[in-house]
N, C-alpha and C. Protein backbone atom coordinates (compact mmCIF):
# COMPACT_ATOMS: atom_id res chain seq x y z
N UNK A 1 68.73 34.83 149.90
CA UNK A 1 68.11 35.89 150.69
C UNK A 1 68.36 37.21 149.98
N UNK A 2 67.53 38.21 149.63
CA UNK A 2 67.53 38.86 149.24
C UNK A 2 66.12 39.58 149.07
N UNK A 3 66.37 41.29 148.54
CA UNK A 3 65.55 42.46 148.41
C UNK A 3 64.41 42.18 147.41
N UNK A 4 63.65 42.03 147.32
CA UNK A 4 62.44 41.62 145.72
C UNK A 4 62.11 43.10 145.77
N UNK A 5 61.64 43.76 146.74
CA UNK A 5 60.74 45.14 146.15
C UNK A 5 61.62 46.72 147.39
N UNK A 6 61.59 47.99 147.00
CA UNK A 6 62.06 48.95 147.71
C UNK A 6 60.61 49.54 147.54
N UNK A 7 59.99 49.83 148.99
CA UNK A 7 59.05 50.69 148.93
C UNK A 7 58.71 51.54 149.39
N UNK A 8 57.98 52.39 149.28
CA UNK A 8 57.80 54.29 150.08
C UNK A 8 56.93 54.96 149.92
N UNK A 9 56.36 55.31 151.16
CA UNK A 9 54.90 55.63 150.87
C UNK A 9 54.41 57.02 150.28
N UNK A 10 53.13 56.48 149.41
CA UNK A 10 51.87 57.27 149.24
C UNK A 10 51.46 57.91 150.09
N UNK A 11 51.51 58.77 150.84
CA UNK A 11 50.30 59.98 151.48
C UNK A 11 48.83 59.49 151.61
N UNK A 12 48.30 59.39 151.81
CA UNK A 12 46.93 59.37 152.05
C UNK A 12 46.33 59.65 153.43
N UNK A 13 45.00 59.80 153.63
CA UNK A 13 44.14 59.69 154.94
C UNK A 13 44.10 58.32 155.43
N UNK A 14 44.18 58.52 156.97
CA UNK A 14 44.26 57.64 157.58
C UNK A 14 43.19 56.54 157.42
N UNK A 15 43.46 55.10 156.70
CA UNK A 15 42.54 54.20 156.65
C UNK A 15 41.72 53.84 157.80
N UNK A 16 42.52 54.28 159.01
CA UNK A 16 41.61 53.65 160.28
C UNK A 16 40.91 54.53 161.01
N UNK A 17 40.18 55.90 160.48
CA UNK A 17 39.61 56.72 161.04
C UNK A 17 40.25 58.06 161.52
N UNK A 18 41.68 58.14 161.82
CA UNK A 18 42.19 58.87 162.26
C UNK A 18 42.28 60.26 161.79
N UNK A 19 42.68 61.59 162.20
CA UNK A 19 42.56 62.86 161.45
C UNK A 19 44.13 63.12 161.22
N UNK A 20 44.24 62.32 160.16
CA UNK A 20 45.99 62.97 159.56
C UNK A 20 45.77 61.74 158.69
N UNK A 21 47.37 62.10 158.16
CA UNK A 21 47.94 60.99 157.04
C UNK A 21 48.30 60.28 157.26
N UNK A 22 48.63 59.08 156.49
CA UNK A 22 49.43 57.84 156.69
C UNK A 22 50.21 57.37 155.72
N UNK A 23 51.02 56.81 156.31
CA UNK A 23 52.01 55.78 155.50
C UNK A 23 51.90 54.67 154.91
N UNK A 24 51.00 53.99 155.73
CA UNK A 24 50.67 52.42 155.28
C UNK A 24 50.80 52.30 153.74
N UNK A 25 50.67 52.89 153.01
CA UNK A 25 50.25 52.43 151.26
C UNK A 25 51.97 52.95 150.58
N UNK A 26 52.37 51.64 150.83
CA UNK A 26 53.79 51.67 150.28
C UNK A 26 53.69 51.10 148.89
N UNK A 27 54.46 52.15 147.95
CA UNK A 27 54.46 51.99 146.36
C UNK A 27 56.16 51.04 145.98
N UNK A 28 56.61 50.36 145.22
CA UNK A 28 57.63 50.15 144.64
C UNK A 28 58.51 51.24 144.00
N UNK A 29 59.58 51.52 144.31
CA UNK A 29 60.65 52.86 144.15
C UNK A 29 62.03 51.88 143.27
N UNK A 30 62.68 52.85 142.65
CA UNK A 30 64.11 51.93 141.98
C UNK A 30 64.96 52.55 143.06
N UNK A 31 64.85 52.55 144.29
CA UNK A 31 65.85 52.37 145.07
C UNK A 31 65.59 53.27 146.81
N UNK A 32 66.28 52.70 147.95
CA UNK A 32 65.80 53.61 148.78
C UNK A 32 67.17 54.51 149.46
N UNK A 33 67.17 55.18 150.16
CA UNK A 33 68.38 55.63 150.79
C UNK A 33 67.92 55.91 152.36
N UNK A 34 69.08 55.14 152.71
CA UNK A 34 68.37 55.36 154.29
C UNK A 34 69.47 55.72 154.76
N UNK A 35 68.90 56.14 156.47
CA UNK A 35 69.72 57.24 157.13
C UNK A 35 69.41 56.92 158.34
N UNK A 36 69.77 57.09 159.59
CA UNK A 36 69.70 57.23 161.13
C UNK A 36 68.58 58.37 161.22
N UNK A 37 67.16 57.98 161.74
CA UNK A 37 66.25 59.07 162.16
C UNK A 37 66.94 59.57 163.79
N UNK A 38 66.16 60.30 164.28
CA UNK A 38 66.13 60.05 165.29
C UNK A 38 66.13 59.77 166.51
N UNK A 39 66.32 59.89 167.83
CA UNK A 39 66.03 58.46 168.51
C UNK A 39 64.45 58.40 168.52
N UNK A 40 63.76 59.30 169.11
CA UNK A 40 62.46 59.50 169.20
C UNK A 40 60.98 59.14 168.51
N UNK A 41 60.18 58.33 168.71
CA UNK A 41 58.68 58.20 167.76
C UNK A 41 58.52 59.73 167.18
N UNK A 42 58.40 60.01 166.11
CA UNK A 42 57.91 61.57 165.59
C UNK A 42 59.35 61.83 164.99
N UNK A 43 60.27 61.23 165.21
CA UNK A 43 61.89 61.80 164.32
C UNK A 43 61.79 61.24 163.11
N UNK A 44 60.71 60.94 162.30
CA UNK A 44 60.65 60.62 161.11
C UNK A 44 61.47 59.00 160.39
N UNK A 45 61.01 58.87 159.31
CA UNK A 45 61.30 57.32 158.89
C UNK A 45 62.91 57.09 158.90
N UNK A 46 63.56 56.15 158.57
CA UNK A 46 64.78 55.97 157.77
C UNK A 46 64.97 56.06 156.69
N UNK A 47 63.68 56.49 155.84
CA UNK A 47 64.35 56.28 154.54
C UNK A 47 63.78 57.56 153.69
N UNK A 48 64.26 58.11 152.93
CA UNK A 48 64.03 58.89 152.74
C UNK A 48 63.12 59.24 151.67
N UNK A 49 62.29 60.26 152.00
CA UNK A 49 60.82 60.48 151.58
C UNK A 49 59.60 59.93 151.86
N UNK A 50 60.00 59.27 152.90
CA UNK A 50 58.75 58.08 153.35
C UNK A 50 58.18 59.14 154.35
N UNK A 51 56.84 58.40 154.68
CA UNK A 51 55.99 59.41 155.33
C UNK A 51 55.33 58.25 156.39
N UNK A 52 55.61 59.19 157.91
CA UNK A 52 55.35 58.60 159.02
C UNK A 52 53.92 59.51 159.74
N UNK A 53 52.46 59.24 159.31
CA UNK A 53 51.53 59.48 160.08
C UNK A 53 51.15 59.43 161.21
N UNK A 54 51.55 58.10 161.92
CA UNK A 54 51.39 58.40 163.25
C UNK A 54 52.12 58.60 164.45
N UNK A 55 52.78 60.27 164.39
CA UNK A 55 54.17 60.21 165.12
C UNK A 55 53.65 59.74 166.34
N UNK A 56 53.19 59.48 167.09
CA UNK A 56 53.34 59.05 168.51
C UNK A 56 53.45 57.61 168.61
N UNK A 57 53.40 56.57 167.60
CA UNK A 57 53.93 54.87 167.89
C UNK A 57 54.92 55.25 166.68
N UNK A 58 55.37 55.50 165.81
CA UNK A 58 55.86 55.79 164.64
C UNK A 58 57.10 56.02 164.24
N UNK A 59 58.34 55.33 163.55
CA UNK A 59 59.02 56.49 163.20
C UNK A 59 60.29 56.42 164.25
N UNK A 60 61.38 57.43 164.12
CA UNK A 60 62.65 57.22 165.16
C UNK A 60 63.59 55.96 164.92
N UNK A 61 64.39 55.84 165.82
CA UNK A 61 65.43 55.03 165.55
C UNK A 61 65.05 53.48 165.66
N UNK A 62 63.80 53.31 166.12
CA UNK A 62 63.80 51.78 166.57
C UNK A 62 62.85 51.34 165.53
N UNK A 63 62.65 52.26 165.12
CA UNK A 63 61.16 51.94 163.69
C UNK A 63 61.80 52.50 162.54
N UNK A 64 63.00 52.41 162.08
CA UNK A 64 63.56 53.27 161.23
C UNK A 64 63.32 52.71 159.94
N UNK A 65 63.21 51.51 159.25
CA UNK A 65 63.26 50.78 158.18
C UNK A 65 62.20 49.49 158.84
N UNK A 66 60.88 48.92 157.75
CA UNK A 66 60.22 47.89 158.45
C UNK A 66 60.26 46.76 156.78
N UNK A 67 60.22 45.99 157.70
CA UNK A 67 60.26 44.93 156.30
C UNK A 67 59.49 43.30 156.72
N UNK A 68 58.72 43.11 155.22
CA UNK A 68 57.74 41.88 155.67
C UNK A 68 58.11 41.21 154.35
N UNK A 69 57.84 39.75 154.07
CA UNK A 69 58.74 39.02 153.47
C UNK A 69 57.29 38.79 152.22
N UNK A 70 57.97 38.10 150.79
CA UNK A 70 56.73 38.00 149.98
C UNK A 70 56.37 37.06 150.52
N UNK A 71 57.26 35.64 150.91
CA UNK A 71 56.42 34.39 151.17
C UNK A 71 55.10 34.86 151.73
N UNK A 72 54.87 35.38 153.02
CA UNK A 72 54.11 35.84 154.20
C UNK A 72 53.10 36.40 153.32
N UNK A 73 53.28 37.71 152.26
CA UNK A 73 52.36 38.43 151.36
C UNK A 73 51.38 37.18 150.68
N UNK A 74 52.29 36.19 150.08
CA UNK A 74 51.47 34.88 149.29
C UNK A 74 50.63 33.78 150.26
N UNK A 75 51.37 33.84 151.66
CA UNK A 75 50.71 33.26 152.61
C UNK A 75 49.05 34.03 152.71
N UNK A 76 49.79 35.19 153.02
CA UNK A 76 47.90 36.22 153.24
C UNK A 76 46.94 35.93 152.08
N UNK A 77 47.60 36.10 150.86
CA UNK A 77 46.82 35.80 149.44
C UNK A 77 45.83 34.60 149.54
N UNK A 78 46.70 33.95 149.80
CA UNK A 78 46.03 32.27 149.90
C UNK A 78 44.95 32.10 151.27
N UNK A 79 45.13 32.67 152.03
CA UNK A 79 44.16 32.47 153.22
C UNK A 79 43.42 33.57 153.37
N UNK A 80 43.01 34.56 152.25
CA UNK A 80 41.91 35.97 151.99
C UNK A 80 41.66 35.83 150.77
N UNK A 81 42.09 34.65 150.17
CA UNK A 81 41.66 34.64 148.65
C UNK A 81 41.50 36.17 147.99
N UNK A 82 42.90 37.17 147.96
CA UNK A 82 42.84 38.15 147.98
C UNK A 82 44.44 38.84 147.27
N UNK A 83 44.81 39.50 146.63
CA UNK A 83 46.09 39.81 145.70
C UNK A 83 46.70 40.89 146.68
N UNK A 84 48.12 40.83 147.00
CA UNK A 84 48.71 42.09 147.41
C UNK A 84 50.18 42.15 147.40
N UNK A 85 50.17 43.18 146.41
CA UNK A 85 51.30 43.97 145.84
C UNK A 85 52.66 44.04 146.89
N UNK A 86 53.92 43.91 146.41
CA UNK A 86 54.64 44.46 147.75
C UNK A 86 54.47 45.82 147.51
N UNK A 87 54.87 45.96 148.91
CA UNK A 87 54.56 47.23 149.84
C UNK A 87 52.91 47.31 150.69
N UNK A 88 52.12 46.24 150.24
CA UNK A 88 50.97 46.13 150.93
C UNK A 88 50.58 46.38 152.43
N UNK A 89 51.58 45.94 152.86
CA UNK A 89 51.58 45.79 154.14
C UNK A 89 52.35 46.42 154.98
N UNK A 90 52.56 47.54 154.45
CA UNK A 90 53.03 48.90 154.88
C UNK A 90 54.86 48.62 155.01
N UNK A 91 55.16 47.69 154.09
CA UNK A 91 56.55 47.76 154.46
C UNK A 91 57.75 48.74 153.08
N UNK A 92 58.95 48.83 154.06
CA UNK A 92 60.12 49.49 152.77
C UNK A 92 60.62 48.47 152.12
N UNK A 93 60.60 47.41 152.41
CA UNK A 93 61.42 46.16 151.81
C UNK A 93 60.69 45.20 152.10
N UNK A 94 60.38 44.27 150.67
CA UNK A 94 59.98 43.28 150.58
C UNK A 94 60.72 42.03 150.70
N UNK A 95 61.44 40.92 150.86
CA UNK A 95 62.02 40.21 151.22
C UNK A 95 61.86 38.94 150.32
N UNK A 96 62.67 38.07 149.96
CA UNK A 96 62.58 36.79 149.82
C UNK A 96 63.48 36.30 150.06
N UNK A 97 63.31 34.40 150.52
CA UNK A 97 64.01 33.56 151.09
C UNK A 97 64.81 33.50 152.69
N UNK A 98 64.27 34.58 153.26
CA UNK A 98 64.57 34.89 154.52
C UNK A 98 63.27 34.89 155.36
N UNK A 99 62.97 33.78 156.65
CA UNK A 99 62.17 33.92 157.79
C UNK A 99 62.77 34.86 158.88
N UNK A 100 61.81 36.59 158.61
CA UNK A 100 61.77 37.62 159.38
C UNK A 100 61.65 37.05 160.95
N UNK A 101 61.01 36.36 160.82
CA UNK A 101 60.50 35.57 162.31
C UNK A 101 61.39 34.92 163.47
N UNK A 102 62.53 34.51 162.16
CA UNK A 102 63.29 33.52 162.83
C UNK A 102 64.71 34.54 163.07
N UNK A 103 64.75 35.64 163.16
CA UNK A 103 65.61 36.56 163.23
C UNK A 103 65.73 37.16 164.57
N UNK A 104 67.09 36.84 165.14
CA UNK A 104 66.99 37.24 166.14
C UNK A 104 67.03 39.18 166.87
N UNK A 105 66.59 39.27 167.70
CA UNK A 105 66.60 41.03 168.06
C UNK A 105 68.21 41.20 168.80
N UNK A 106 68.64 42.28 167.60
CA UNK A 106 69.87 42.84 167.52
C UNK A 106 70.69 41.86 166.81
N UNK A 107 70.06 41.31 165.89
CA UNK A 107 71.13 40.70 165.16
C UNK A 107 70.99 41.78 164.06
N UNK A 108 72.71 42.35 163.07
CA UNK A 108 73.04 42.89 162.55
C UNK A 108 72.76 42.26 160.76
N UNK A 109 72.53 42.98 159.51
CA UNK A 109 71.96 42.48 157.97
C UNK A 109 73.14 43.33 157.60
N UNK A 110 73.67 43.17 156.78
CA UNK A 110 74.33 43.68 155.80
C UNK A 110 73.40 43.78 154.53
N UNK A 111 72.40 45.14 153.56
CA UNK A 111 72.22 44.64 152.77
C UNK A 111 72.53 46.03 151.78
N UNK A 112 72.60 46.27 150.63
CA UNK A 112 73.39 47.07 149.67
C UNK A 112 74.51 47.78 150.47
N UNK A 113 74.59 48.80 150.62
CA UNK A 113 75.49 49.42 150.85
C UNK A 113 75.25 49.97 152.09
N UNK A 114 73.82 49.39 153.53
CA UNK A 114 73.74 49.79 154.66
C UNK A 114 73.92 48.53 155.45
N UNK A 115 74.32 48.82 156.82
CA UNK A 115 74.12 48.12 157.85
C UNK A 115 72.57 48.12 158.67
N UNK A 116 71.54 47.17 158.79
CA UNK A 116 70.74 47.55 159.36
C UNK A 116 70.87 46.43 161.06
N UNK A 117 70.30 47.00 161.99
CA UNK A 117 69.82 46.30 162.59
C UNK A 117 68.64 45.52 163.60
N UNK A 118 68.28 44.39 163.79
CA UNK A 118 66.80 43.83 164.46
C UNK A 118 66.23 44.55 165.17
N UNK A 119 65.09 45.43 165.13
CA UNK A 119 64.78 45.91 166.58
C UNK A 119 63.68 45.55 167.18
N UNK A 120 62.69 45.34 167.37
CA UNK A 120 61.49 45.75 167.87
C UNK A 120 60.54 45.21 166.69
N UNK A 121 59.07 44.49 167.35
CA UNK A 121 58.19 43.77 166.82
C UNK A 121 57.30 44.73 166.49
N UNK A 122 56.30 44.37 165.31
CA UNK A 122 54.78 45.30 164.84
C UNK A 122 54.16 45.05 166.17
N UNK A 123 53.31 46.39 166.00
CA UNK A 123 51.76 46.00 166.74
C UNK A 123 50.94 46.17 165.38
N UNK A 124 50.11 45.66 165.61
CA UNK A 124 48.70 45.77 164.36
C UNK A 124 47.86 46.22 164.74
N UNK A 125 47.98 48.05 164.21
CA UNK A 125 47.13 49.19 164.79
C UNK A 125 45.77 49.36 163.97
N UNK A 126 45.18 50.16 164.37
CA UNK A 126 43.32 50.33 163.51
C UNK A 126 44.15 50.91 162.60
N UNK A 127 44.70 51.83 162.00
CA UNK A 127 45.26 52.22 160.79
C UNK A 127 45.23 50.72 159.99
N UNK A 128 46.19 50.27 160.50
CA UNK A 128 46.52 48.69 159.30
C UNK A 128 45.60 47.63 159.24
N UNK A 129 44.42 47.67 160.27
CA UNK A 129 43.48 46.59 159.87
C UNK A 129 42.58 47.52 158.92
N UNK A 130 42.55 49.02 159.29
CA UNK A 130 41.52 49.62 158.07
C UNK A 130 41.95 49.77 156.49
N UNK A 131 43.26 49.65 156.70
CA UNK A 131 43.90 49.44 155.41
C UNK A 131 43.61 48.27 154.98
N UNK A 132 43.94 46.82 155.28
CA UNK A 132 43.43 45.77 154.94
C UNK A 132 42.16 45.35 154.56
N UNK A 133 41.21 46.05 155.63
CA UNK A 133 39.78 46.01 155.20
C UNK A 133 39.40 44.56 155.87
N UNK A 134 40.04 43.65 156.45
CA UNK A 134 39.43 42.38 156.85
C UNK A 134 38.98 42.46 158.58
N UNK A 135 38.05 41.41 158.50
CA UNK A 135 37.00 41.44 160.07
C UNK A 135 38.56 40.88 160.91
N UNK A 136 38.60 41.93 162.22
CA UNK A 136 39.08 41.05 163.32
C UNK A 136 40.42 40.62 162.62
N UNK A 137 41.06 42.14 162.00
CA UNK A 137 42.20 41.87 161.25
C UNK A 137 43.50 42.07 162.60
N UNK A 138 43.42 42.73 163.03
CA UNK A 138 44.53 42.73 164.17
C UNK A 138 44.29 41.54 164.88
N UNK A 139 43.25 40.66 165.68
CA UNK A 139 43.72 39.56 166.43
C UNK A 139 44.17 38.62 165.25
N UNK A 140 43.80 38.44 163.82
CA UNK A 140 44.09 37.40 163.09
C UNK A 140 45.49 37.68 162.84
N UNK A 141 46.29 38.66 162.44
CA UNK A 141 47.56 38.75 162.53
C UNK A 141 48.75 38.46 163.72
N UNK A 142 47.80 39.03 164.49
CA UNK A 142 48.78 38.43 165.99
C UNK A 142 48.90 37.08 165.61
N UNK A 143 48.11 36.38 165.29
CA UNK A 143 47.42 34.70 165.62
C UNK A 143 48.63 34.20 164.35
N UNK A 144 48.90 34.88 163.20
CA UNK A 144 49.53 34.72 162.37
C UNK A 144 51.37 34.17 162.75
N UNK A 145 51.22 34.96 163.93
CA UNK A 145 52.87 34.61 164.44
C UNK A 145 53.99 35.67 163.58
N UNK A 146 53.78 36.24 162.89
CA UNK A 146 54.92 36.85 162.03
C UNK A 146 54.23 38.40 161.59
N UNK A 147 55.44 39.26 162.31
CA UNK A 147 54.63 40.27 161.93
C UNK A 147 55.50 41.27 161.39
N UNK A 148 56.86 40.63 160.55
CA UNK A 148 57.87 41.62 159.69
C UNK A 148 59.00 41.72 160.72
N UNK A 149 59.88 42.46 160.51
CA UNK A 149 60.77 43.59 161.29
C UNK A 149 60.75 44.49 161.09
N UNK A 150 61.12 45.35 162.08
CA UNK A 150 61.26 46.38 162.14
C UNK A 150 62.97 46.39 162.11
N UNK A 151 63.85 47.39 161.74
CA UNK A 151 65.25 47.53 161.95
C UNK A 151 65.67 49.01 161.95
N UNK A 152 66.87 49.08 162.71
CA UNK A 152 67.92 50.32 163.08
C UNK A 152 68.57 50.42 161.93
N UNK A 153 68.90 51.68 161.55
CA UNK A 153 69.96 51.95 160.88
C UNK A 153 71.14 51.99 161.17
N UNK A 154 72.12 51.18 160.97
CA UNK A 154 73.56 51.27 161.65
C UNK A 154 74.67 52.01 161.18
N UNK A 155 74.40 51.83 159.38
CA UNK A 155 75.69 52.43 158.69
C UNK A 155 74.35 52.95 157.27
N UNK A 156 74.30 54.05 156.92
CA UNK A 156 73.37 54.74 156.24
C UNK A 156 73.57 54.23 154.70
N UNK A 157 72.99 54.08 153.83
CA UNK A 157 73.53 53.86 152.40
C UNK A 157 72.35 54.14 151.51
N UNK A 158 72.61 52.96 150.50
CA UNK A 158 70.88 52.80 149.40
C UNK A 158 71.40 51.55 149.78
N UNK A 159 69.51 50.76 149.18
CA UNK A 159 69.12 49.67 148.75
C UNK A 159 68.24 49.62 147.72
N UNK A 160 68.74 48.46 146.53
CA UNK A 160 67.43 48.14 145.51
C UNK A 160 66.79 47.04 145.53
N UNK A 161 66.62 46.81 144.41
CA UNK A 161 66.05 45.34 144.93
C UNK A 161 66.74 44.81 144.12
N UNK A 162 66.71 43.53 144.24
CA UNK A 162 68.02 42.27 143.83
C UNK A 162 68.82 42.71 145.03
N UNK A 163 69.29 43.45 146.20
CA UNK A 163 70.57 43.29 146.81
C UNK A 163 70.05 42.10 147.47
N UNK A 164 71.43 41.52 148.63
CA UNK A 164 71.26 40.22 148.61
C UNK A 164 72.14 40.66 150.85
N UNK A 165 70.91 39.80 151.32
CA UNK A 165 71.16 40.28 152.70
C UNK A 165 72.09 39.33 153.08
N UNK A 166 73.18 39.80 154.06
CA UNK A 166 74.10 39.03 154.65
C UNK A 166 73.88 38.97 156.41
N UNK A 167 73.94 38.02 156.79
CA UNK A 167 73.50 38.06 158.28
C UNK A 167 74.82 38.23 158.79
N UNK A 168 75.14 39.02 159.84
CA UNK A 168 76.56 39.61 160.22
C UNK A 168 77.14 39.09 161.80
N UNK A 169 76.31 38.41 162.43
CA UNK A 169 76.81 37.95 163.43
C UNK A 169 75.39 37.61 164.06
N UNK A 170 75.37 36.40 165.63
CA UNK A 170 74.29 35.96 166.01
C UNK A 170 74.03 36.33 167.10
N UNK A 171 73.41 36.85 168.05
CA UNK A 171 73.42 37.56 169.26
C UNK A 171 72.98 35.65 169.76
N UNK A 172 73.88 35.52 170.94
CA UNK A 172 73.45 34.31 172.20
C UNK A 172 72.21 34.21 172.89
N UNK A 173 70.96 35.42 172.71
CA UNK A 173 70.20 35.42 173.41
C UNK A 173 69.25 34.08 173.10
N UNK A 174 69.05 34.28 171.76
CA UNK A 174 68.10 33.16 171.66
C UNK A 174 66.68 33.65 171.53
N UNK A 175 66.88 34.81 171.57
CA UNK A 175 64.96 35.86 171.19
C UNK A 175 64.83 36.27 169.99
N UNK A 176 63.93 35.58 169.24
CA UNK A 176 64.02 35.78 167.66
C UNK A 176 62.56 37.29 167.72
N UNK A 177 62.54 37.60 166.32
CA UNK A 177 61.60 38.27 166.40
C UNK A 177 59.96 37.59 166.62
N UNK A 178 59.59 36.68 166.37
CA UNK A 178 58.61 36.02 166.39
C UNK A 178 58.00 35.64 167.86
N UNK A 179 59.29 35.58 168.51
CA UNK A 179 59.02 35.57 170.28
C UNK A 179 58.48 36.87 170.57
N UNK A 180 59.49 37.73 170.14
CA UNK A 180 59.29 39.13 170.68
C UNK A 180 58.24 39.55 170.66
N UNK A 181 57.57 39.00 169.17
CA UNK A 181 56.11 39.46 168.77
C UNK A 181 55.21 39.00 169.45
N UNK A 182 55.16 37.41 169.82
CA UNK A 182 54.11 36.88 170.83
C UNK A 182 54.37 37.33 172.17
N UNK A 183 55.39 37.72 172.83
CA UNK A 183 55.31 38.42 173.69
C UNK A 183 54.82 39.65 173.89
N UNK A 184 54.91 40.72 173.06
CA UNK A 184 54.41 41.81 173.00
C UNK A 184 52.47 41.91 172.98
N UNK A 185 52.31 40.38 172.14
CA UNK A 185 50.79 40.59 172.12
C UNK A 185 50.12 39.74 173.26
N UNK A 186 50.90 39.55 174.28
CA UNK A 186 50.24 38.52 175.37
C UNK A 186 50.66 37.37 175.54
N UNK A 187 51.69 36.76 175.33
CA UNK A 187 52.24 35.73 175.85
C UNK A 187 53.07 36.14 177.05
N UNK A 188 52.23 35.86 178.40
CA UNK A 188 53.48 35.99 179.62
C UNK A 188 54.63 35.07 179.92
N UNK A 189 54.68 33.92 179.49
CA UNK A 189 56.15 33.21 179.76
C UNK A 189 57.03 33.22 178.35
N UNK A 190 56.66 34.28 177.62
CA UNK A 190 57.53 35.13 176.93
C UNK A 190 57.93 36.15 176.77
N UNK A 191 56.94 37.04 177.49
CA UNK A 191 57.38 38.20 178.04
C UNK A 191 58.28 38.03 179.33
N UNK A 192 58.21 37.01 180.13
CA UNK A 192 59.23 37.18 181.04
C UNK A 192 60.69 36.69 180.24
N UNK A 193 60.46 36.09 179.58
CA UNK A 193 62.08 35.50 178.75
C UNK A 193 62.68 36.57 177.93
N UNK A 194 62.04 37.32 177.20
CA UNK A 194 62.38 38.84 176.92
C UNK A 194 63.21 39.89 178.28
N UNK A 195 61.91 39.65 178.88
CA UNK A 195 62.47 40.84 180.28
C UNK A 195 63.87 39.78 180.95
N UNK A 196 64.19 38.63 180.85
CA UNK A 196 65.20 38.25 181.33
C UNK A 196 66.44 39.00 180.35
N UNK A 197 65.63 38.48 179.30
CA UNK A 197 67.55 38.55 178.50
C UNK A 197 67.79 39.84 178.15
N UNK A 198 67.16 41.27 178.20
CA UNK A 198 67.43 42.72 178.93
C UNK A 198 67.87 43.26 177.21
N UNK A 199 67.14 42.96 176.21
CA UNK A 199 67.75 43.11 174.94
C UNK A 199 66.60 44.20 174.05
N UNK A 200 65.87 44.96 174.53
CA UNK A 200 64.93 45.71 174.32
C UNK A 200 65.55 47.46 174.81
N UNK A 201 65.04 47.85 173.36
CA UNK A 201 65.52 49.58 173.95
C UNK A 201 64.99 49.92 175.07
N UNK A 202 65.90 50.70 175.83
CA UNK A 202 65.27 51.13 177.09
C UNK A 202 63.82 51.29 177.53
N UNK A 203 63.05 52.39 176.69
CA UNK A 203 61.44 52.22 177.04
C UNK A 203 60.43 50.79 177.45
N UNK A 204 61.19 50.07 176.44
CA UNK A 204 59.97 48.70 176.32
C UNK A 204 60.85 47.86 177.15
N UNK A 205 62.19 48.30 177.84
CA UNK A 205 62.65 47.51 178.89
C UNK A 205 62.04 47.96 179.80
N UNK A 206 61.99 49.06 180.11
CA UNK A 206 61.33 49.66 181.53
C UNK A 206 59.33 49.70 181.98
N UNK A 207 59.26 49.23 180.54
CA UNK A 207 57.77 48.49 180.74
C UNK A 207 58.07 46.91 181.03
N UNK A 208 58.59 46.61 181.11
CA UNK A 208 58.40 44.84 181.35
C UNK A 208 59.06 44.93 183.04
N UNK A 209 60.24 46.03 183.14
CA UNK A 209 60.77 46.17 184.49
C UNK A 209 59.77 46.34 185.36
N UNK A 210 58.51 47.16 185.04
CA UNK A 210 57.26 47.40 185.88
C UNK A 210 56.52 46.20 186.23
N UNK A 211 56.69 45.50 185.28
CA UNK A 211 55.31 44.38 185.30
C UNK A 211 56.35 43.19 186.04
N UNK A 212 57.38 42.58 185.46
CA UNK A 212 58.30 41.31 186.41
C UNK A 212 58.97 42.23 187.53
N UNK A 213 59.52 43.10 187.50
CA UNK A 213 60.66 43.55 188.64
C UNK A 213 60.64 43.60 189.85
């Protein structure tokens, strides 16, 4: 398990219509340094120099560092008959030999010299299907089951690539990210197994408290 690519975005206009910039078009860097944003959407990335366009889903402590694995990148390749670079997919870290999916929320990584930790699943916004460019790219990704992590910054450092991730302990819940994600996009007898085991930052607890409570 370990880092293959450190990436950080390009600037550009919003691929999905929007009037500002975006992040999505993450380049390969020789190294990143990350830091505690935050708590707030709009408190900017974790890592530094990265650029967060859409402060209102964006950004802050629970979106601080996002990472999607190459397997998954070679998976997309093969089923769009289509090439993409890491950082394609709008992530800081590219990954190999580790299922993002199978990771549970709030489990703790050890990787270079930071602590990160699990937080919170993608949504797949018009920004990232206009970046992609494919028909009916957000329901096909939901449908995909795996949609990266997102992680907290716990203990601030750098990362390059070659570091090598250490999993630091297992939370009992039993809610990997891959649940979290089908829950978030419409699975209700996983959204109630989420809202049971009470392991979601406050906001996206107090949306599920509305809907089961």
């Amino acid at each position: 398990m370990r880092i293959l690519s450190t990436n950080v975005a390009v600037a550009r206009l919003d691929p999905g219509g929007a009037e500002r910039v975006s992040g999505i078009d993450k380049r390969p860097v020789a190294r990143l340094v990350v830091d505690k944003p935050g708590p707030n959407y709009g408190d900017g990335s974790g890592v530094a120099g990265d650029t967060v366009g859409d402060t209102e889903h964006h950004g802050g402590e629970h979106k601080a560092v996002y990472a999607f694995s190459r397997e998954r990148l070679d998976w997309w390749e093969r089923k769009l008959d289509r090439s993409f670079a890491c950082g394609s997919f709008g992530e800081n870290l590219t990954t190999t030999g580790i299922d993002l999916a199978e990771l549970l929320i709030n489990q703790r990584i050890a990787v270079g010299s930071t602590v990160l930790e699990v937080s919170v699943p993608r949504s797949p916004c018009r920004t990232f299907a206009g970046w992609i460019g494919v028909d009916k790219w957000q329901k096909r990704f939901t449908a995909s089951g795996d949609c990266g992590a997102y992680f907290r910054v716990i203990q601030p450092g750098e990362i390059v690539a070659g570091d090598g991730l250490e999993l630091l302990d297992r939370p009992d819940h039993g809610i990997t990210m891959g649940m979290a994600f089908r829950a978030k996009m419409g699975d209700q007898e996983l959204a109630r197994k989420v809202w049971e085991a009470r392991i979601l930052p406050p906001m996206l607890q107090h949306r599920l408290d509305r809907r089961f409570g």
